[in-house]
Protein backbone atom coordinates (compact mmCIF):
# COMPACT_ATOMS: atom_id res chain seq x y z
CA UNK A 1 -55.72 56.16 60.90
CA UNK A 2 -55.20 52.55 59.55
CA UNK A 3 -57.82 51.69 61.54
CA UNK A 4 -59.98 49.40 59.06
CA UNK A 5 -57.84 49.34 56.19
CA UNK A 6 -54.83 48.07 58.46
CA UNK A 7 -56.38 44.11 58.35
CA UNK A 8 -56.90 44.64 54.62
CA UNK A 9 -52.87 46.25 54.20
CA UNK A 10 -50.98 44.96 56.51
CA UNK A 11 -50.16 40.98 56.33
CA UNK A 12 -48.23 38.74 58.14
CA UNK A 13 -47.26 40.40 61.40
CA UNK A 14 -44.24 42.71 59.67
CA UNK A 15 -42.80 39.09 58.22
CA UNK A 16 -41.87 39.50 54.47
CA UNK A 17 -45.03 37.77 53.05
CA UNK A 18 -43.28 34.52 51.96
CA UNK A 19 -42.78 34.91 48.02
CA UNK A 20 -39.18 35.07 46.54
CA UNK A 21 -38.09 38.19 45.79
CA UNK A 22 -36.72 40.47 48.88
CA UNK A 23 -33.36 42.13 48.71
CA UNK A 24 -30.47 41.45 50.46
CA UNK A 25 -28.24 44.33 49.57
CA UNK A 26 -27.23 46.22 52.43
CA UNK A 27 -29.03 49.63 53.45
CA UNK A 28 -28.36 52.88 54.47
CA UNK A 29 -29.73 53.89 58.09
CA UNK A 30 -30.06 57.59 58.93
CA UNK A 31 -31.70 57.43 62.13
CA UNK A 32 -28.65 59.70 63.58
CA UNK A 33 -29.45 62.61 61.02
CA UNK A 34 -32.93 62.29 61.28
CA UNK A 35 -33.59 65.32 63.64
CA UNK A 36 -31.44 67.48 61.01
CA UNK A 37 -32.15 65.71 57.69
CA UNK A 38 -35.00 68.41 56.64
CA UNK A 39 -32.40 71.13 57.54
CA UNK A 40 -30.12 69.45 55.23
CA UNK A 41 -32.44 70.18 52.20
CA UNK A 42 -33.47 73.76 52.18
CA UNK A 43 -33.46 74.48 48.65
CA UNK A 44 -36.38 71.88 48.17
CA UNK A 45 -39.09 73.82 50.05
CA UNK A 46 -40.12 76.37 47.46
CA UNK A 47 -41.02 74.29 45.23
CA UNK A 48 -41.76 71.35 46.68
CA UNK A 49 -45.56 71.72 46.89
CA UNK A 50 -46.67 72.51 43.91
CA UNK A 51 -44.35 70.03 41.95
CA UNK A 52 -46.02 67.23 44.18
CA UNK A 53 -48.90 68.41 43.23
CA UNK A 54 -47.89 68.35 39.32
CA UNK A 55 -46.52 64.71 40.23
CA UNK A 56 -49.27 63.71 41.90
CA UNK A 57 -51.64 64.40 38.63
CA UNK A 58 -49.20 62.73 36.49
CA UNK A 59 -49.48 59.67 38.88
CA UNK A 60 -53.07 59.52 38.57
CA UNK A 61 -53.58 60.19 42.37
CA UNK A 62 -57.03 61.27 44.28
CA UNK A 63 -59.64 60.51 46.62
CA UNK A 64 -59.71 56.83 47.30
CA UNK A 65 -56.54 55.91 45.74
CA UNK A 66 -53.78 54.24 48.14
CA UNK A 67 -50.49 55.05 48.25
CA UNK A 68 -47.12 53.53 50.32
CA UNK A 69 -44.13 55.96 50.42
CA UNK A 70 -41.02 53.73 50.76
CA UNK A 71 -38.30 55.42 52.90
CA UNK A 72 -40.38 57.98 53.70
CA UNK A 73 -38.50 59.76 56.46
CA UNK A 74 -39.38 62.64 58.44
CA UNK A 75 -42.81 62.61 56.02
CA UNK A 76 -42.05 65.35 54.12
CA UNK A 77 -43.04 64.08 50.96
CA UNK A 78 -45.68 62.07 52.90
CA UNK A 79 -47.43 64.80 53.93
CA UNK A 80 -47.48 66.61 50.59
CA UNK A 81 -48.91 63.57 48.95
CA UNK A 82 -51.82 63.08 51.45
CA UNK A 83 -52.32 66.82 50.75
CA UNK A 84 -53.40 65.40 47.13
CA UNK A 85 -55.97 63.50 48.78
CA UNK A 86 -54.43 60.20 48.87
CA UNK A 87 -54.36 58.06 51.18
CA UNK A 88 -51.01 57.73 52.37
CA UNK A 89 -49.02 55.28 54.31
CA UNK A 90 -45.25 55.51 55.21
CA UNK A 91 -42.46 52.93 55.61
CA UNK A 92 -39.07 53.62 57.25
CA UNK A 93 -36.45 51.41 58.83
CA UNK A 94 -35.68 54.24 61.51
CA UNK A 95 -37.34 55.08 64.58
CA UNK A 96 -36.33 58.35 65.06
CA UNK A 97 -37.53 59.26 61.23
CA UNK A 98 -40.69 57.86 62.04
CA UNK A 99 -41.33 59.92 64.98
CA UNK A 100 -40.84 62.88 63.47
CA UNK A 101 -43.15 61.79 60.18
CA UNK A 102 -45.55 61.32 62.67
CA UNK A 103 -45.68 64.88 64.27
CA UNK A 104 -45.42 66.25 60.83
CA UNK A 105 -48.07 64.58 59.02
CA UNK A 106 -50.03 62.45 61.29
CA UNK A 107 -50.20 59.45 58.42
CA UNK A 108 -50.00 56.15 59.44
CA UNK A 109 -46.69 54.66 59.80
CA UNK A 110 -45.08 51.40 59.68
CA UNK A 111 -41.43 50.51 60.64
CA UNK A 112 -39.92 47.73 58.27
CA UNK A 113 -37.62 47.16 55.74
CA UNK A 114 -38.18 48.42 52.10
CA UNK A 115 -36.60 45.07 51.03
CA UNK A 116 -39.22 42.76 52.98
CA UNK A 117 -42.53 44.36 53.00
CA UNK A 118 -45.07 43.65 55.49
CA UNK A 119 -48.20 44.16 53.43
CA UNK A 120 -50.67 42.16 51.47
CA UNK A 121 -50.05 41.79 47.89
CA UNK A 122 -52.28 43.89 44.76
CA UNK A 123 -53.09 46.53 47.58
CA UNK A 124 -51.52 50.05 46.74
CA UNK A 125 -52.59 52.46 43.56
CA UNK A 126 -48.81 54.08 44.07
CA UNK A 127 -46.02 52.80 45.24
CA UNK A 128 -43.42 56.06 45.52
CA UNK A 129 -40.07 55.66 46.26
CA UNK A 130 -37.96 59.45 46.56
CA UNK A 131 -34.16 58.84 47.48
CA UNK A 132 -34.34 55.48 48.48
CA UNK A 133 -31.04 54.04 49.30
CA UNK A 134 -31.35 50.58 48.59
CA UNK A 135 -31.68 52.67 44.20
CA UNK A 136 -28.37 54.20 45.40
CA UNK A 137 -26.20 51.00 43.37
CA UNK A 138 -24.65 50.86 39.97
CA UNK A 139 -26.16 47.02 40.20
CA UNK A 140 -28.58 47.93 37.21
CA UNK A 141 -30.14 43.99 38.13
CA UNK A 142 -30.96 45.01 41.17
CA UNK A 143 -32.64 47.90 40.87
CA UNK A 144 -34.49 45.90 37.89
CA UNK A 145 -35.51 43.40 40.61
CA UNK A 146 -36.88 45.92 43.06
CA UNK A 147 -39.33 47.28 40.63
CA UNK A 148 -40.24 43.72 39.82
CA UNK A 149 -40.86 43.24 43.52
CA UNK A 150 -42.92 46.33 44.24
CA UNK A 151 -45.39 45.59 41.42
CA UNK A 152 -46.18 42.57 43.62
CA UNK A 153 -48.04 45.41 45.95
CA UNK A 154 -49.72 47.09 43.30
CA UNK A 155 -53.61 46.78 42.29
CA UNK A 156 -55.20 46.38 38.81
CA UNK A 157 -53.82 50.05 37.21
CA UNK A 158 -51.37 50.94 39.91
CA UNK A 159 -48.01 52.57 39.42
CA UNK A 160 -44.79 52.79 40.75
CA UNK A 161 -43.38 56.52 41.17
CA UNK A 162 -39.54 56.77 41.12
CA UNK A 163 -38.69 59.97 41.64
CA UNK A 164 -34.72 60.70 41.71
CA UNK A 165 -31.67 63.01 40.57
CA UNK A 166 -29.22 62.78 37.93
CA UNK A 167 -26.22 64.21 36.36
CA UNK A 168 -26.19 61.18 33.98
CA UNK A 169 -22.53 60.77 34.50
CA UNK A 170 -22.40 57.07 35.73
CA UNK A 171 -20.33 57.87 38.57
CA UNK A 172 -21.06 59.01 42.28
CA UNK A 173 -21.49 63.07 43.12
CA UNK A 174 -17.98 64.55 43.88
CA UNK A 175 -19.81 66.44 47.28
CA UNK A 176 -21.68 62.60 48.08
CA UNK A 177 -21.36 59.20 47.74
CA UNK A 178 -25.11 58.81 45.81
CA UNK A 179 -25.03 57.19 42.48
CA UNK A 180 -25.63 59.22 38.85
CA UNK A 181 -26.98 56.83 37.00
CA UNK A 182 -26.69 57.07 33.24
CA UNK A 183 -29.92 57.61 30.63
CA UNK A 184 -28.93 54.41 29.16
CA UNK A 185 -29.42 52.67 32.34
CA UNK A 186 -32.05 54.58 33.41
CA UNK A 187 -34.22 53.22 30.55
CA UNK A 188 -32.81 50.12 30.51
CA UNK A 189 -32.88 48.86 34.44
CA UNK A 190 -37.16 49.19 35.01
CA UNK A 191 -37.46 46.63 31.89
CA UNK A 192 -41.24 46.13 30.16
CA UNK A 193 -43.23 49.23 29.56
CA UNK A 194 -42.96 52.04 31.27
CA UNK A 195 -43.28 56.29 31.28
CA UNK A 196 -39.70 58.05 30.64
CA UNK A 197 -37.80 58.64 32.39
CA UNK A 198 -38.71 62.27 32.63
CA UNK A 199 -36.01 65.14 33.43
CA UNK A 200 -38.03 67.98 34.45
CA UNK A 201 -36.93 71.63 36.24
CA UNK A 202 -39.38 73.60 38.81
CA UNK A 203 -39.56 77.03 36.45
CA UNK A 204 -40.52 75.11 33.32
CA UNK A 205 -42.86 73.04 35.49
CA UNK A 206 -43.96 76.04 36.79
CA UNK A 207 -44.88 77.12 33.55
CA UNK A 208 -45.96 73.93 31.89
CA UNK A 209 -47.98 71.91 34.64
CA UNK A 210 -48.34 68.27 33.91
CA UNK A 211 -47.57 68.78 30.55
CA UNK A 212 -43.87 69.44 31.27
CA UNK A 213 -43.49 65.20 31.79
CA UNK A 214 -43.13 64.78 28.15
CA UNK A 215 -39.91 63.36 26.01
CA UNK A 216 -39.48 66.80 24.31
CA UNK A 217 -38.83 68.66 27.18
CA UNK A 218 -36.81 66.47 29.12
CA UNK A 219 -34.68 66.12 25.38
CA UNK A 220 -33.58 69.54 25.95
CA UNK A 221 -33.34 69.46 29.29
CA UNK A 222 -30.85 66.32 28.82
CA UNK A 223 -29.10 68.59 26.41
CA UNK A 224 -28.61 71.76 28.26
CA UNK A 225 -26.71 69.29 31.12
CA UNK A 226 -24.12 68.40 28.86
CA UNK A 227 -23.22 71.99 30.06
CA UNK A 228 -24.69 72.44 33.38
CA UNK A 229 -23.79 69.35 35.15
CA UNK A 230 -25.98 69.45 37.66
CA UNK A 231 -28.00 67.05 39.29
CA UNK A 232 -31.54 66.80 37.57
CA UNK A 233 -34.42 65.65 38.76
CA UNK A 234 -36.31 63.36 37.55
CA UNK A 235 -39.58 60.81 37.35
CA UNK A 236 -40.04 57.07 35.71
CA UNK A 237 -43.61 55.74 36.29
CA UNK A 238 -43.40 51.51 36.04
CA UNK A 239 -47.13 50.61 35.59
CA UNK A 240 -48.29 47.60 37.70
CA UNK A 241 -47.57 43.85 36.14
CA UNK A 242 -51.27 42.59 35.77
């Protein structure tokens, strides 16, 4: 499925294309969970399609439009987005993650690392990154500096969709080691202008659509976890650097 687009994407031969800017910081590898990582996740699959779907208008995607998802997996999110008519490419550093995305989804692939990109510059509409570990840091710079980097890949208009969870505590999960960063930092670390972050919840997205990714909402939503607790999902759109 690259086929003709893959001498207009893909650019020096999986090399990081030469430009300051790549992370160092070490990453996660989950090649030995991969056959069991969907498994791990159960509570995501009812609603799952139509938030993408929600998240997917918000980002502006449709027919034509290209979009990388970094880390991507097995391709479950992959899929969903190429189900929004998108055209979808995925980037993993496993092999065994890959395979799977592969017999899920059938989108192209490409092994690499999501600190060293192997693609030609001012080429994607989207650039969506979903529980990427290299995020998973209380180094608010670096994070900064990854955003910076991936609006190198992003045409005219594009946008970055970070899509993540949040108890807004500042500290890791006591059940994991992933990070919870704080609102402060949240709007602080993608620097310039940007979209929220928004905290959203499937019911009221359910009800609301699109228009649920507003700064009222997620107010009260930000509120109500003062009590809750829990993890909360949520979406920051970083528009490309043009």
């Amino acid at each position: 499925m690259l086929g003709g687009m893959r001498r207009d994407i893909l650019a020096s031969g999986g090399r990081e294309n030469g430009r300051k800017g790549a992370m160092s910081r070490e990453k996660a590898d989950y090649s030995s969970i991969s056959e069991v990582y969907d498994d791990a996740r159960p509570s995501d699959a009812p609603h799952l399609a139509w938030w993408f779907a929600k998240i997917a208008a918000v980002g502006q995607l449709g027919p034509g439009k290209r979009l990388i998802d970094l880390g991507c997996g097995t391709g479950y999110h992959a899929k969903l987005l190429a189900e929004q008519a998108a055209w979808v490419v995925g980037l993993d550093f496993s092999m065994q993650a890959l395979g799977a995305a592969r017999k899920r989804s059938l989108i192209p692939v490409v092994r690499a690392d999501a600190r060293r990109l192997c693609f030609a510059e001012d080429v994607f509409d989207i650039v969506f990154c979903s529980g990427l570990s290299l995020f998973n840091t209380d180094d608010l710079e670096q994070i900064r500096e990854l955003f910076v980097y991936y609006q190198r890949y992003l045409r005219p208009g594009g946008v970055i969709l970070f899509l993540s969870a949040s108890e807004f505590t500042g500290r890791p999960s006591k059940d994991s080691d992933w990070m919870n960063h704080r609102w402060k930092d949240l709007r602080r670390f993608v620097g310039g202008p940007h979209l929220g972050p928004f905290v959203f919840h499937p019911s009221i997205v359910r009800i609301l659509g699109t228009a649920s990714f507003n700064l009222a909402v997620t107010g009260v939503l930000k509120a109500l976890n003062v009590f809750l607790r829990r993890r909360m999902p949520f979406l920051v759109i970083v528009p490309d650097s043009h």
